[in-house]
Protein backbone atom coordinates (compact mmCIF):
# COMPACT_ATOMS: atom_id res chain seq x y z
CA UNK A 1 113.67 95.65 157.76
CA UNK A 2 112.20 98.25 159.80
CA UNK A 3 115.69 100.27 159.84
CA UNK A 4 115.64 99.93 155.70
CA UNK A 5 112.67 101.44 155.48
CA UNK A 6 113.25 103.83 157.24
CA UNK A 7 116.52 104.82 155.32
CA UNK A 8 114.66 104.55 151.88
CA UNK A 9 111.84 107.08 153.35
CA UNK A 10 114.87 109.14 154.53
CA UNK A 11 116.41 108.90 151.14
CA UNK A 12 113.48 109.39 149.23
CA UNK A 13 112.54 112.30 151.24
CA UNK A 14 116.12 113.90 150.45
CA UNK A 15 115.59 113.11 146.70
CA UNK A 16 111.91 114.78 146.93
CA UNK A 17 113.86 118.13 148.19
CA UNK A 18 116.69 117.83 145.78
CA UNK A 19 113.98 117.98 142.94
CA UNK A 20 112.32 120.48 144.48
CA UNK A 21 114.98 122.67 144.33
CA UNK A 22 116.32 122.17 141.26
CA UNK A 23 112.46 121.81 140.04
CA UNK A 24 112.56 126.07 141.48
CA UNK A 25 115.58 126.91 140.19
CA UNK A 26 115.24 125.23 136.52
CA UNK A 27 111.72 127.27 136.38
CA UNK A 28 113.04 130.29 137.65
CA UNK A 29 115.43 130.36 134.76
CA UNK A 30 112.35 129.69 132.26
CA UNK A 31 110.39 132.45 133.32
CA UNK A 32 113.24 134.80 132.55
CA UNK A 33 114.44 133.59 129.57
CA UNK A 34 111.38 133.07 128.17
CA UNK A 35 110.14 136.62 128.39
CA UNK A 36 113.65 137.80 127.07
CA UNK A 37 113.21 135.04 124.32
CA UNK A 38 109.85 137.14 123.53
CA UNK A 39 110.84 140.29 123.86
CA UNK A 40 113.98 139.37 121.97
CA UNK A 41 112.19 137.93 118.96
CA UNK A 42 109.86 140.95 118.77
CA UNK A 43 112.35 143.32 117.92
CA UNK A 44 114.20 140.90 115.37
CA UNK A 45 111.16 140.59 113.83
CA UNK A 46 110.50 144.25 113.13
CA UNK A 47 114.62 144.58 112.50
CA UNK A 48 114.64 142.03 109.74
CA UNK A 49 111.01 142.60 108.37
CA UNK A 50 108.98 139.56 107.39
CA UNK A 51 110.64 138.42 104.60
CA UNK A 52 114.10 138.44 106.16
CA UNK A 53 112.55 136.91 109.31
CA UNK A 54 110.96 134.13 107.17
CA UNK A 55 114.54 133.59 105.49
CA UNK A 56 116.11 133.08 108.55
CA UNK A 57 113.92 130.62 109.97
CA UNK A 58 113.97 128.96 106.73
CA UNK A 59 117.63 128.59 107.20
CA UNK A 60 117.94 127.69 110.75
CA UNK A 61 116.01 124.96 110.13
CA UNK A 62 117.56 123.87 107.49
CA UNK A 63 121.19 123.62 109.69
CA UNK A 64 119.50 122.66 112.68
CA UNK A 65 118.54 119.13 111.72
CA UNK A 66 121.51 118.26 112.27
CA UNK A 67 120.88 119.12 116.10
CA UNK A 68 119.58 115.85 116.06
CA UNK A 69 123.39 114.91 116.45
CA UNK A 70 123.52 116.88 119.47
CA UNK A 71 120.47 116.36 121.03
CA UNK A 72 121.83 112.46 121.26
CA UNK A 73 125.50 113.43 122.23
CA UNK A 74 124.07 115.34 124.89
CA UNK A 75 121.99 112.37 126.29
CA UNK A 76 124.72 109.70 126.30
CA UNK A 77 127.26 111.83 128.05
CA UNK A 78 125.05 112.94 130.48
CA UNK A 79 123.51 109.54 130.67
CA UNK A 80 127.08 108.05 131.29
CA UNK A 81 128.68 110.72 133.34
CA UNK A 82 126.13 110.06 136.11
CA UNK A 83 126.66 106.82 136.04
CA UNK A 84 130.23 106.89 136.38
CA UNK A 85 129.51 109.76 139.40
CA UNK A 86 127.36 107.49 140.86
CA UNK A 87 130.27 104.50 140.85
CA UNK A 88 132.98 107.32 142.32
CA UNK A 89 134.84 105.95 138.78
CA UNK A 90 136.80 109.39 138.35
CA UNK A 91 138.91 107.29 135.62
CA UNK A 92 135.82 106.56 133.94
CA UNK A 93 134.83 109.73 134.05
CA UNK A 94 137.85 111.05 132.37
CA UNK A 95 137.58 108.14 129.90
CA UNK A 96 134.24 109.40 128.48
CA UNK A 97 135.19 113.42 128.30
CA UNK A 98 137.67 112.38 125.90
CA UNK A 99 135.47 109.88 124.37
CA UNK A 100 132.73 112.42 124.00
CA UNK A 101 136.03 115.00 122.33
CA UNK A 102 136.49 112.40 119.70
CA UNK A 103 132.86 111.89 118.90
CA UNK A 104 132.49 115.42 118.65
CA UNK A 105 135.38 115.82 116.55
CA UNK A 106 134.16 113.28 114.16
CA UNK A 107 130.85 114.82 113.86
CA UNK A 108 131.64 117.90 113.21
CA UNK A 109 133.82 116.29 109.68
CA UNK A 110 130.55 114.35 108.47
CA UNK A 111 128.46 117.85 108.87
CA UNK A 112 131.34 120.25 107.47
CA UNK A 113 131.03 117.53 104.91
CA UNK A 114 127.17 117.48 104.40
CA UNK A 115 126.33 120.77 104.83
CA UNK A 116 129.08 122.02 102.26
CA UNK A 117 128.06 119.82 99.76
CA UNK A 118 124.49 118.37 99.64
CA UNK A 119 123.22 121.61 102.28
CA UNK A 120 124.47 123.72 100.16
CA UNK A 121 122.66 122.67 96.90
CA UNK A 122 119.74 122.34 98.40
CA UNK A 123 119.86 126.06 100.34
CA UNK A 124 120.92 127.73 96.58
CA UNK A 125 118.65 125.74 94.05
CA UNK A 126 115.78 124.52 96.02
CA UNK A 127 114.93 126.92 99.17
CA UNK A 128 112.37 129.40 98.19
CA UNK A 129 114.63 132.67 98.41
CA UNK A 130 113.93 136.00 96.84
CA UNK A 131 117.13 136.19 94.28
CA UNK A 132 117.93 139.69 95.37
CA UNK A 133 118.69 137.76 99.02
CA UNK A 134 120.74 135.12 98.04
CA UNK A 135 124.07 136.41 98.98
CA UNK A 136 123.26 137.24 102.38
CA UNK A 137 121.45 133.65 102.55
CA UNK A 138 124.68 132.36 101.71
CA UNK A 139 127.01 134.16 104.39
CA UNK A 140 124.08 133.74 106.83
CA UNK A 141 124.13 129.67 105.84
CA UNK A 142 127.57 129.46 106.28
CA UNK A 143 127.58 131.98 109.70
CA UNK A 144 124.76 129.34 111.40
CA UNK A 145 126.77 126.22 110.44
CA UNK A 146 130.01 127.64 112.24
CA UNK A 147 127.48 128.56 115.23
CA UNK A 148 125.89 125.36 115.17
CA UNK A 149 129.79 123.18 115.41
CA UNK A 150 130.28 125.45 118.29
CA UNK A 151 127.36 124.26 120.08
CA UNK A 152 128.48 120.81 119.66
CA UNK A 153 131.77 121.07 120.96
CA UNK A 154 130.30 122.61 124.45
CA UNK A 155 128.19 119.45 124.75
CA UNK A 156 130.79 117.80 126.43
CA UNK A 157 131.05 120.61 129.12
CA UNK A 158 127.71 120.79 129.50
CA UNK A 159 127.21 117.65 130.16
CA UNK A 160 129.97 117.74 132.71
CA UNK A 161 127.54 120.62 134.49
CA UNK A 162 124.20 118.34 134.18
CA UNK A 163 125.59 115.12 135.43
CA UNK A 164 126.88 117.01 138.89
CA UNK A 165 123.50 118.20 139.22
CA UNK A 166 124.84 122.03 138.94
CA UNK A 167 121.53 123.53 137.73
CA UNK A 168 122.32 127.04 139.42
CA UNK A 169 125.29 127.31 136.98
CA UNK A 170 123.94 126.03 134.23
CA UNK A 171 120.30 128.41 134.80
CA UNK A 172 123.26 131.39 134.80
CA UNK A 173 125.12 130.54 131.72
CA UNK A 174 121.76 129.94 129.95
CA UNK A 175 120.20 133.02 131.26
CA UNK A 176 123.73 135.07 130.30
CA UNK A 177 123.53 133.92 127.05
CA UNK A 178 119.61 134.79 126.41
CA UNK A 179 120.27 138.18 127.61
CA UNK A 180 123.28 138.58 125.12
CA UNK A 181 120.93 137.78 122.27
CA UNK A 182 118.32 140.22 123.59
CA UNK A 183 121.47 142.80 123.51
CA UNK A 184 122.29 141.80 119.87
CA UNK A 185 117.90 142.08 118.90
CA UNK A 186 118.39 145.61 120.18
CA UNK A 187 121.12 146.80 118.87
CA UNK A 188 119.61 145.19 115.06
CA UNK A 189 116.59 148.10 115.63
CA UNK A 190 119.74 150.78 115.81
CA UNK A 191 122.07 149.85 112.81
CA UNK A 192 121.98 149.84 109.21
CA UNK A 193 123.14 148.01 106.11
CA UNK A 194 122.23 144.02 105.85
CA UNK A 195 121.14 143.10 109.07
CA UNK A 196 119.79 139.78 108.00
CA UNK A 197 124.38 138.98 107.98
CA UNK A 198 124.79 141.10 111.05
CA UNK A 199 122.14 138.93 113.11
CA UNK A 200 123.90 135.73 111.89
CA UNK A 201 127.21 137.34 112.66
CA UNK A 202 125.62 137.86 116.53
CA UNK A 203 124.57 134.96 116.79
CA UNK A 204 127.78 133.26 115.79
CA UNK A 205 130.16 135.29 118.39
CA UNK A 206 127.73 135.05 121.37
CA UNK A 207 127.52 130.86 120.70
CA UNK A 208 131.30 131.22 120.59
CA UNK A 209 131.45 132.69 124.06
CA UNK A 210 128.94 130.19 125.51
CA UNK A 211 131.42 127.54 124.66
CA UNK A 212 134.04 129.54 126.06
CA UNK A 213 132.48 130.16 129.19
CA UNK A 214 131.46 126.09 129.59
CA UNK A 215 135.08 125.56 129.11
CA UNK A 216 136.68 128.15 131.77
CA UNK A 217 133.95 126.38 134.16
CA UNK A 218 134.38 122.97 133.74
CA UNK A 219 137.74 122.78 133.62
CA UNK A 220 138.10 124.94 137.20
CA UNK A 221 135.68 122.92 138.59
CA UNK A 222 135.93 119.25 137.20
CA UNK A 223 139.08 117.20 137.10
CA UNK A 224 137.63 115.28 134.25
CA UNK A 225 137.11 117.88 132.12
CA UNK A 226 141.24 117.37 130.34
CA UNK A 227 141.03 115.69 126.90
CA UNK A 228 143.97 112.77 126.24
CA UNK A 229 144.28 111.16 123.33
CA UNK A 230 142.69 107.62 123.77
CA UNK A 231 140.57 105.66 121.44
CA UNK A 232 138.24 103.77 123.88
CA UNK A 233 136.27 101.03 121.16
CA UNK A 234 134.19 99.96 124.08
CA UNK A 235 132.94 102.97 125.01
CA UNK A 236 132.64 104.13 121.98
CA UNK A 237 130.44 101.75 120.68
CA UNK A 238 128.31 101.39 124.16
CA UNK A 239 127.49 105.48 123.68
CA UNK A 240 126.91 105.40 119.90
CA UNK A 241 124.36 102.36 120.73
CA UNK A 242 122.76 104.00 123.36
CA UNK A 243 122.33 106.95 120.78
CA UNK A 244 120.61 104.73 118.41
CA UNK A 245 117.39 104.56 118.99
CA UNK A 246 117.27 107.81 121.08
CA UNK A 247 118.52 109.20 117.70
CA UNK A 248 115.48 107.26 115.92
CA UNK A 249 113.17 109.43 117.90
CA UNK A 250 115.11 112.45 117.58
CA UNK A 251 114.80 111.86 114.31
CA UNK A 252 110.92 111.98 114.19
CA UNK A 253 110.58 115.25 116.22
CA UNK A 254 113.01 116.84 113.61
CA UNK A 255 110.87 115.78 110.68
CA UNK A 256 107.71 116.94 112.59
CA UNK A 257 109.44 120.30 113.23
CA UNK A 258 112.17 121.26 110.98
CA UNK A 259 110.83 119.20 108.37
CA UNK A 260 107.32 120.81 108.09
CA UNK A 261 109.17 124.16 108.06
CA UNK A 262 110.45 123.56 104.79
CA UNK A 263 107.81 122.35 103.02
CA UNK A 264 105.90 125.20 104.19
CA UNK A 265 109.04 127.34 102.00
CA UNK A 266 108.56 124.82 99.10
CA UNK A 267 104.74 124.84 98.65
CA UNK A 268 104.14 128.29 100.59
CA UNK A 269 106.93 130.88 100.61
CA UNK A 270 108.76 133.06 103.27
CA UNK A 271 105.56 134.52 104.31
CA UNK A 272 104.02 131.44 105.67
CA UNK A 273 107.85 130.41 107.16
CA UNK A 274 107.37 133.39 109.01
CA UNK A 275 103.95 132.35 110.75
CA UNK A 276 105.61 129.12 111.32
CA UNK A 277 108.59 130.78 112.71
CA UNK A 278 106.50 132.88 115.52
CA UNK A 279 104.88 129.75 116.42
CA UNK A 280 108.29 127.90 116.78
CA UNK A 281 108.83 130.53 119.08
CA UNK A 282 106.27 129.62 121.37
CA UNK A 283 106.90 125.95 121.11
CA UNK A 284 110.54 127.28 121.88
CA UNK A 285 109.04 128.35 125.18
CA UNK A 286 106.63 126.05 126.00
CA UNK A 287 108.80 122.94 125.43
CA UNK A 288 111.35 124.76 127.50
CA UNK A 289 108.61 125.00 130.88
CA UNK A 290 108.28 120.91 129.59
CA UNK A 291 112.02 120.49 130.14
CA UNK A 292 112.28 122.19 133.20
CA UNK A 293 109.37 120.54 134.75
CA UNK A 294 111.13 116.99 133.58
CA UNK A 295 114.37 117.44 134.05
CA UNK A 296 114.22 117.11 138.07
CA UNK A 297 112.69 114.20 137.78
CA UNK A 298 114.51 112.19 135.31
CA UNK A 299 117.33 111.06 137.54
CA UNK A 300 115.31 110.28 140.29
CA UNK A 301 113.23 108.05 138.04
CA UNK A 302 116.09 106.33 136.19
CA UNK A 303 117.32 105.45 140.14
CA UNK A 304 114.25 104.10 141.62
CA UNK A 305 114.21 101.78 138.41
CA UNK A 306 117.57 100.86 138.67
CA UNK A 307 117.40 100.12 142.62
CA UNK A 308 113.90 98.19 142.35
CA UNK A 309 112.11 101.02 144.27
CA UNK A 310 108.60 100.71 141.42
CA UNK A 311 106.30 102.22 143.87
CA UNK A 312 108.03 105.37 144.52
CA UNK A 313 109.03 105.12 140.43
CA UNK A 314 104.84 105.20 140.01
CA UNK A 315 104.47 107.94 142.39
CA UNK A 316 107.33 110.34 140.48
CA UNK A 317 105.40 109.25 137.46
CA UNK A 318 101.74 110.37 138.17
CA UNK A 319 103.38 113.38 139.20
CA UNK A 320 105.08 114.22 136.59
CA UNK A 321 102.62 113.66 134.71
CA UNK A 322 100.18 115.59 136.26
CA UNK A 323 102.16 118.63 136.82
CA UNK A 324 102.74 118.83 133.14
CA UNK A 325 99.21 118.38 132.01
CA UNK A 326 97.66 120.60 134.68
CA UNK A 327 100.59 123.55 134.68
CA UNK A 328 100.58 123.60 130.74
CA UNK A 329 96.44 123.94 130.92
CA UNK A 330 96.49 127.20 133.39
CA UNK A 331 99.19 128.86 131.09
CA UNK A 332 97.29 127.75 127.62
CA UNK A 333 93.61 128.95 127.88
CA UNK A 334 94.09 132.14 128.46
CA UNK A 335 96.75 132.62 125.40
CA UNK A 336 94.58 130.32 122.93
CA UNK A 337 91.88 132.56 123.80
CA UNK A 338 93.70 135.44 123.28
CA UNK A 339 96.43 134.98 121.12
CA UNK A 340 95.56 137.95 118.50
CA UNK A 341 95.73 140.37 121.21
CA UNK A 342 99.12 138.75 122.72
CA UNK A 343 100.75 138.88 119.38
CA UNK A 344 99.71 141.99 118.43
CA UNK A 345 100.86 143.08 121.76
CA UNK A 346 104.12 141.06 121.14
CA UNK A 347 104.98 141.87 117.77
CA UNK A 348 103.91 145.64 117.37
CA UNK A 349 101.28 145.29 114.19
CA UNK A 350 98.31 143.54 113.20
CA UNK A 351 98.93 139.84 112.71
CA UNK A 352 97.97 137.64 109.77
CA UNK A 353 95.14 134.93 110.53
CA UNK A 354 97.78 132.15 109.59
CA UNK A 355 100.26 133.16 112.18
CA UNK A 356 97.45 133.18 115.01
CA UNK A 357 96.12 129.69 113.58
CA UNK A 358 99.69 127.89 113.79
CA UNK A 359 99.97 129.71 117.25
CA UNK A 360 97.32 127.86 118.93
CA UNK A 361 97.28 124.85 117.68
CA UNK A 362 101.00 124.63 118.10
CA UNK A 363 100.29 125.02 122.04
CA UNK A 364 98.01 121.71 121.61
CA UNK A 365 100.83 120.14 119.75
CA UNK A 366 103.54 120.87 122.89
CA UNK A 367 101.10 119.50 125.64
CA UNK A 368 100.23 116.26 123.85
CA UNK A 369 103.97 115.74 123.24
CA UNK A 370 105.21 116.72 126.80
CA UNK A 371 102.83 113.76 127.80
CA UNK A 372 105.36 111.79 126.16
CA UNK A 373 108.09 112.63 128.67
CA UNK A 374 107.41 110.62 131.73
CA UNK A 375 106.85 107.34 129.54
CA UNK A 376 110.33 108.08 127.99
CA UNK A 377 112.31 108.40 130.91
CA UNK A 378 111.17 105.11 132.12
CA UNK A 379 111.73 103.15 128.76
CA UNK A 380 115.21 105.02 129.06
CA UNK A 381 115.70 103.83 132.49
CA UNK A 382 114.40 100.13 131.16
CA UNK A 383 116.94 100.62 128.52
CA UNK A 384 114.20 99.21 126.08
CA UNK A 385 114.72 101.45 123.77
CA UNK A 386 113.83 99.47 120.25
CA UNK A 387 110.31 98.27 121.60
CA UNK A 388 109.65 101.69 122.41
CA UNK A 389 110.97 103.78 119.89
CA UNK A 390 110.74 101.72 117.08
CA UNK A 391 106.73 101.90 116.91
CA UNK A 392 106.07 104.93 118.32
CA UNK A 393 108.62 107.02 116.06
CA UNK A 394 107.66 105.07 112.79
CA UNK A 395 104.23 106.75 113.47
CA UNK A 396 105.40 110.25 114.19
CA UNK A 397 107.55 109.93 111.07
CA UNK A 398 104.25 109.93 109.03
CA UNK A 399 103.68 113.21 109.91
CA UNK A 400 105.89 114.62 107.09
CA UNK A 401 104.98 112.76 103.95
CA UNK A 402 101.05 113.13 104.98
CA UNK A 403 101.77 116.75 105.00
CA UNK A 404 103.63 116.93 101.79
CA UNK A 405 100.73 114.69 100.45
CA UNK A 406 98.20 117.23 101.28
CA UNK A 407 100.26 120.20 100.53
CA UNK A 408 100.48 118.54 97.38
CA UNK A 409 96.97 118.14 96.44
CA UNK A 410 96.01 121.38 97.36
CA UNK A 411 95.25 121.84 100.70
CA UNK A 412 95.93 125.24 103.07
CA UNK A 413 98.97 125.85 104.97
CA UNK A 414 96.91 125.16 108.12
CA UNK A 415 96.85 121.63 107.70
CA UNK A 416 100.71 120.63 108.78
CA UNK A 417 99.21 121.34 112.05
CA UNK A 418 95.89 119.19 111.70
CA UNK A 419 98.38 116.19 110.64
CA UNK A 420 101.00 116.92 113.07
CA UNK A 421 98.67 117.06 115.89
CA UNK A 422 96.65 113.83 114.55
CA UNK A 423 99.97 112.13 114.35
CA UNK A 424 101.01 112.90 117.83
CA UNK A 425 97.62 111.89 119.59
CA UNK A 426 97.80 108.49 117.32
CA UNK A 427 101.64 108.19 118.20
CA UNK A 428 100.93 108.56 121.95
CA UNK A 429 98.59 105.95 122.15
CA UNK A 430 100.89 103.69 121.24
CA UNK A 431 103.51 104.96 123.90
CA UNK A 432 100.43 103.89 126.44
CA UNK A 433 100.18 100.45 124.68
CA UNK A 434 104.28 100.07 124.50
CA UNK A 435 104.02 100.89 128.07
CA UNK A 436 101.14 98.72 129.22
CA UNK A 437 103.18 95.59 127.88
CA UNK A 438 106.88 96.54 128.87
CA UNK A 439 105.96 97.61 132.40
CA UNK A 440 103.47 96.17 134.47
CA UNK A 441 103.81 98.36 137.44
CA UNK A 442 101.79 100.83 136.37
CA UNK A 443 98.05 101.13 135.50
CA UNK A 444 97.33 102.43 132.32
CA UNK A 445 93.12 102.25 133.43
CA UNK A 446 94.59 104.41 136.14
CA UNK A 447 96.39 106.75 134.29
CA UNK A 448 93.40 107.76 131.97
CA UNK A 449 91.18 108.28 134.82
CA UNK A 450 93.23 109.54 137.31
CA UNK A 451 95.59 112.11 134.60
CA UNK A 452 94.30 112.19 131.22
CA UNK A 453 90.35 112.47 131.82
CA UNK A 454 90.48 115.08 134.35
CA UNK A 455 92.59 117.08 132.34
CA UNK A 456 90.56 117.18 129.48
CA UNK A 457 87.31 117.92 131.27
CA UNK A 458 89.03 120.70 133.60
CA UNK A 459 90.15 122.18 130.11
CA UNK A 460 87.19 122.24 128.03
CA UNK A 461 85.24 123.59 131.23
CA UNK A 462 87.71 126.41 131.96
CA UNK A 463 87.99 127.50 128.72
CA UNK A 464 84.67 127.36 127.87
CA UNK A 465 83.60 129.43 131.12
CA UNK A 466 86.72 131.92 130.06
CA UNK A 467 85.52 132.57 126.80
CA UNK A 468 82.25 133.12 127.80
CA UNK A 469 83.34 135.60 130.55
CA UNK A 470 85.39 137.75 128.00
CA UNK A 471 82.48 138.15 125.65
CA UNK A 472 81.37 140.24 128.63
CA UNK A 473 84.18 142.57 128.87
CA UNK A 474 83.89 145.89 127.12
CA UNK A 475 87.71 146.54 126.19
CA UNK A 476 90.64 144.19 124.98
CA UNK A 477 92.68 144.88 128.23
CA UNK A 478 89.65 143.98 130.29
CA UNK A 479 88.94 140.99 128.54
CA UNK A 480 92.14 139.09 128.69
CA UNK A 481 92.38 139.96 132.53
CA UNK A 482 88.78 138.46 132.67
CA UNK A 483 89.78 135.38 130.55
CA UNK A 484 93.12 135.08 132.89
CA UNK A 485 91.53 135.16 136.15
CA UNK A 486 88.25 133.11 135.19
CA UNK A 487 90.43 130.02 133.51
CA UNK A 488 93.14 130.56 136.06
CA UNK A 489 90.68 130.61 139.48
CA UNK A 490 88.55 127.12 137.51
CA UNK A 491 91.97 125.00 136.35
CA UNK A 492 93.46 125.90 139.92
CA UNK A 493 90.04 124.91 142.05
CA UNK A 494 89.19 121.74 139.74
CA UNK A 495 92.79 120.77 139.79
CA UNK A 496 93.07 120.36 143.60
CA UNK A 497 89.77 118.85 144.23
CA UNK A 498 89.46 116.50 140.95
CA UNK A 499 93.15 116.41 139.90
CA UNK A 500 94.77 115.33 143.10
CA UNK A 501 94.34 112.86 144.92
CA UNK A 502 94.21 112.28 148.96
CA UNK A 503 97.67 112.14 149.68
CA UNK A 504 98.69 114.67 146.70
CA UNK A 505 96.40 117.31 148.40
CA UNK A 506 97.60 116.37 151.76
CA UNK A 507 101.42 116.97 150.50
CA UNK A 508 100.60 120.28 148.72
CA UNK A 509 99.11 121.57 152.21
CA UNK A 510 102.15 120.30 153.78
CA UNK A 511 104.22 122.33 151.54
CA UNK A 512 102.51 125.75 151.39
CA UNK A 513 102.18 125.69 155.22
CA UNK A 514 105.74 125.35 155.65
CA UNK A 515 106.77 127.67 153.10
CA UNK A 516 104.18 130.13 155.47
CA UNK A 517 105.98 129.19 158.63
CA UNK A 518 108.98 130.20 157.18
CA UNK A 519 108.44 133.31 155.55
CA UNK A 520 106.59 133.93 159.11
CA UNK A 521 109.58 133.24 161.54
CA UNK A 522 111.60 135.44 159.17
């Protein structure tokens, strides 16, 4: 007994390091595509203008609900791959790349048939377009649904990449491709002629050469990676059920975003799809921090469910959810605060009062729903999916009509955010609730006081104290240092001694001494 012990603190201990590292690597990657993402976006904007801009998003959205497809592809091959690595089934393994082929394959027929034929009547006759714009809407349309088929065939790859735990590649692809986009924003400021078709064109070739690239890799590197032609029924139907209700949530976070994006075109315009579409951007980068902070952590979770190990499951779970709550406070008070001068800063000209609106409360939006994370990995590790996303999506689904409801009876723009983020906080509590009766290891008294509470006090006193200490400062450059270093200095000191606990503390000693003693012995 002693001896297993022993082996599961050794094991655990090698899985705490392996998270670690991938936890560095996957947020290395985010702080550099994030500021190309920024920088990127910056000059499209002023390329395109606002009107452009606001078509674009307007059309990306309306293609990319059908990343909802994707989004669930991606999650049962990864899901499966690792579980055939973890068997050492390499049969399997080839079984479900050319399982995943055929999926794709069929997907891509019901969209070419969707977006051709329903899409398309809805883009021409209902979209909000300035007439003098349609054609390049049209070639832009039809460039962003060739882009988006090409991102579903790499899923396959990809997943190939994820599943061996290959984050350094994957941070390099990602972080190749990001800086190919900022390449194509640039060269937009130094052309001419439509460049509303010559940014869809970009975008098309450089998500052609991602898919290359995934393919030249995978193959090399994975013997699975070789489609045959085999019509696996079983396997089939275990993924596409596995996708179900994963899809059912999907489904929800689509409405919430995409959704909301185009009634803001029906009832609004361009101009208010391009406010929306700034603050996409910086859900864009603060759900990608979200991912990277989860993604380490989700296999480790799914295992210690799967091998019975609930106290170290509880452990990864506090935090998780800690780091997300406290790491997305320190980065948010000082850009709520300031967000006129950062997207002034960002975008080159004054900014309308909408756009800096939707930008902060979009923020609050992204750190109620990264919440949401840790609960879901263990109800996907459970595998009860219906009881969890079944109640909880049905609410987030409201988000939509309420918003058309309002829109409807006259209410501002502003208000898809007041329902979204009403929605969400309603929609988590029932995650909680779902959680308290599905799984009994963990104390949901506990994780209000211990998580949620402190977080929300630590906030409203840091911010408060930040915005106070900027009123003080006599220039705009002065005051946003002030605001970063006051709301930094409070969520960092409040964090460790009222966010941590004992042995938390203890651990993050342990960590930043050794990281000392070896940058010392170097």
């Amino acid at each position: 007994m002693t001896i297993d012990c022993k082996e599961n603190h050794t094991h655990e201990e090698n899985e705490n390091r392996r998270i670690a590292k991938n936890a560095v690597i996957l947020f290395v990657r985010m702080l550099i595509i994030t500021v190309i993402n920024l920088v990127s976006v910056r000059f499209v904007f002023r390329a395109l203008g606002e009107i452009d801009f606001g078509i674009y998003t307007t059309i990306a959205s309306v293609v990319t609900i059908s990343s909802i497809l994707s989004n669930l592809l991606a999650l049962a091959v990864q899901r499966f791959y690792s579980v055939a690595i973890g068997k050492n089934n390499q049969e399997e393994l080839r079984r479900i790349f050319s399982t995943s082929i055929n999926i794709v394959i069929l997907l891509t027929i019901i969209v070419l048939l969707f977006f051709e034929s329903v899409g398309l009547w809805f883009v021409y006759y209902k979209l909000v377009i300035p007439s003098a714009r349609h054609t390049a809407m049209l070639w832009l349309y039809q460039m962003s649904i060739a882009t988006f088929l090409f991102s579903l065939f790499t899923i396959p790859f990809s997943g190939a990449v994820f599943a061996h735990e290959n984050m350094g590649c994957f941070a390099l692809i990602s972080t190749l491709i990001c800086i190919l986009k900022l390449c194509l924003a640039l060269l937009l400021t130094r052309l001419s002629g439509d460049l509303l078709i010559v940014y869809g064109l970009g975008l098309l070739i450089i998500g052609l050469l991602e898919l290359i690239i995934y393919i030249v890799y995978s193959k090399h590197n994975y013997k699975e990676c070789r489609y045959r032609k085999v019509w696996d029924k079983r396997l089939l139907i275990k993924m596409t059920t596995f996708s179900g209700w994963t899809g059912y949530g999907a489904l929800a976070n689509m409405g919430i975003t995409q959704g909301n994006s185009i009634l803001l075109n029906l009832f609004f315009g361009p101009l208010a799809n391009a406010a929306y579409g700034i603050a996409q951007q910086i859900n864009i980068a603060f759900t990608s921090l979200t991912n990277n902070i989860v993604i380490p952590f989700r296999p480790a979770m799914i295992k210690a469910y799967a091998s019975n190990r609930f106290d170290y499951l509880n452990t990864l779970f506090n935090i998780s959810s800690k780091l997300l709550l406290y790491l997305l406070i320190l980065i948010s008070i000082p850009i709520i605060i300031e967000m006129k001068s950062i997207l002034q800063l960002w975008l080159g000209f004054d900014i309308s009062q909408e756009t800096i609106d939707f930008a902060r409360l979009i923020i609050i939006y992204v750190i109620i729903m990264a919440m949401a994370n840790p609960i879901t990995i263990i109800f996907h590790a459970s595998g009860q999916l219906k009881q969890y996303h079944l109640p909880t999506e049905t609410i987030a689904m409201l988000c939509l009509p309420l918003s058309w409801i309002l829109f409807k009876i006259g209410f501002p723009s502003i208000f898809v955010f007041y329902t979204t983020i009403a929605v969400s906080l309603i929609a988590h509590c029932v995650r909680l609730i779902c959680l308290h009766r599905y799984y009994k290891f963990i104390s949901i008294r506990h994780y209000l006081i211990r998580v949620v509470l402190p977080g929300i006090l630590l906030a409203a006193i840091a911010s408060t104290a930040a915005a106070i200490a900027g009123q003080h400062a006599s220039y705009p450059l002065q005051r946003f240092f002030v605001v970063v270093i006051t709301s930094s200095a409070l969520v960092i000191l409040l964090t460790y001694f009222f966010g941590l606990n004992f042995s938390e503390r203890a651990a993050l000693r342990k960590f930043i001494l050794s990281k000392i003693s070896v940058r010392n012995n170097r």
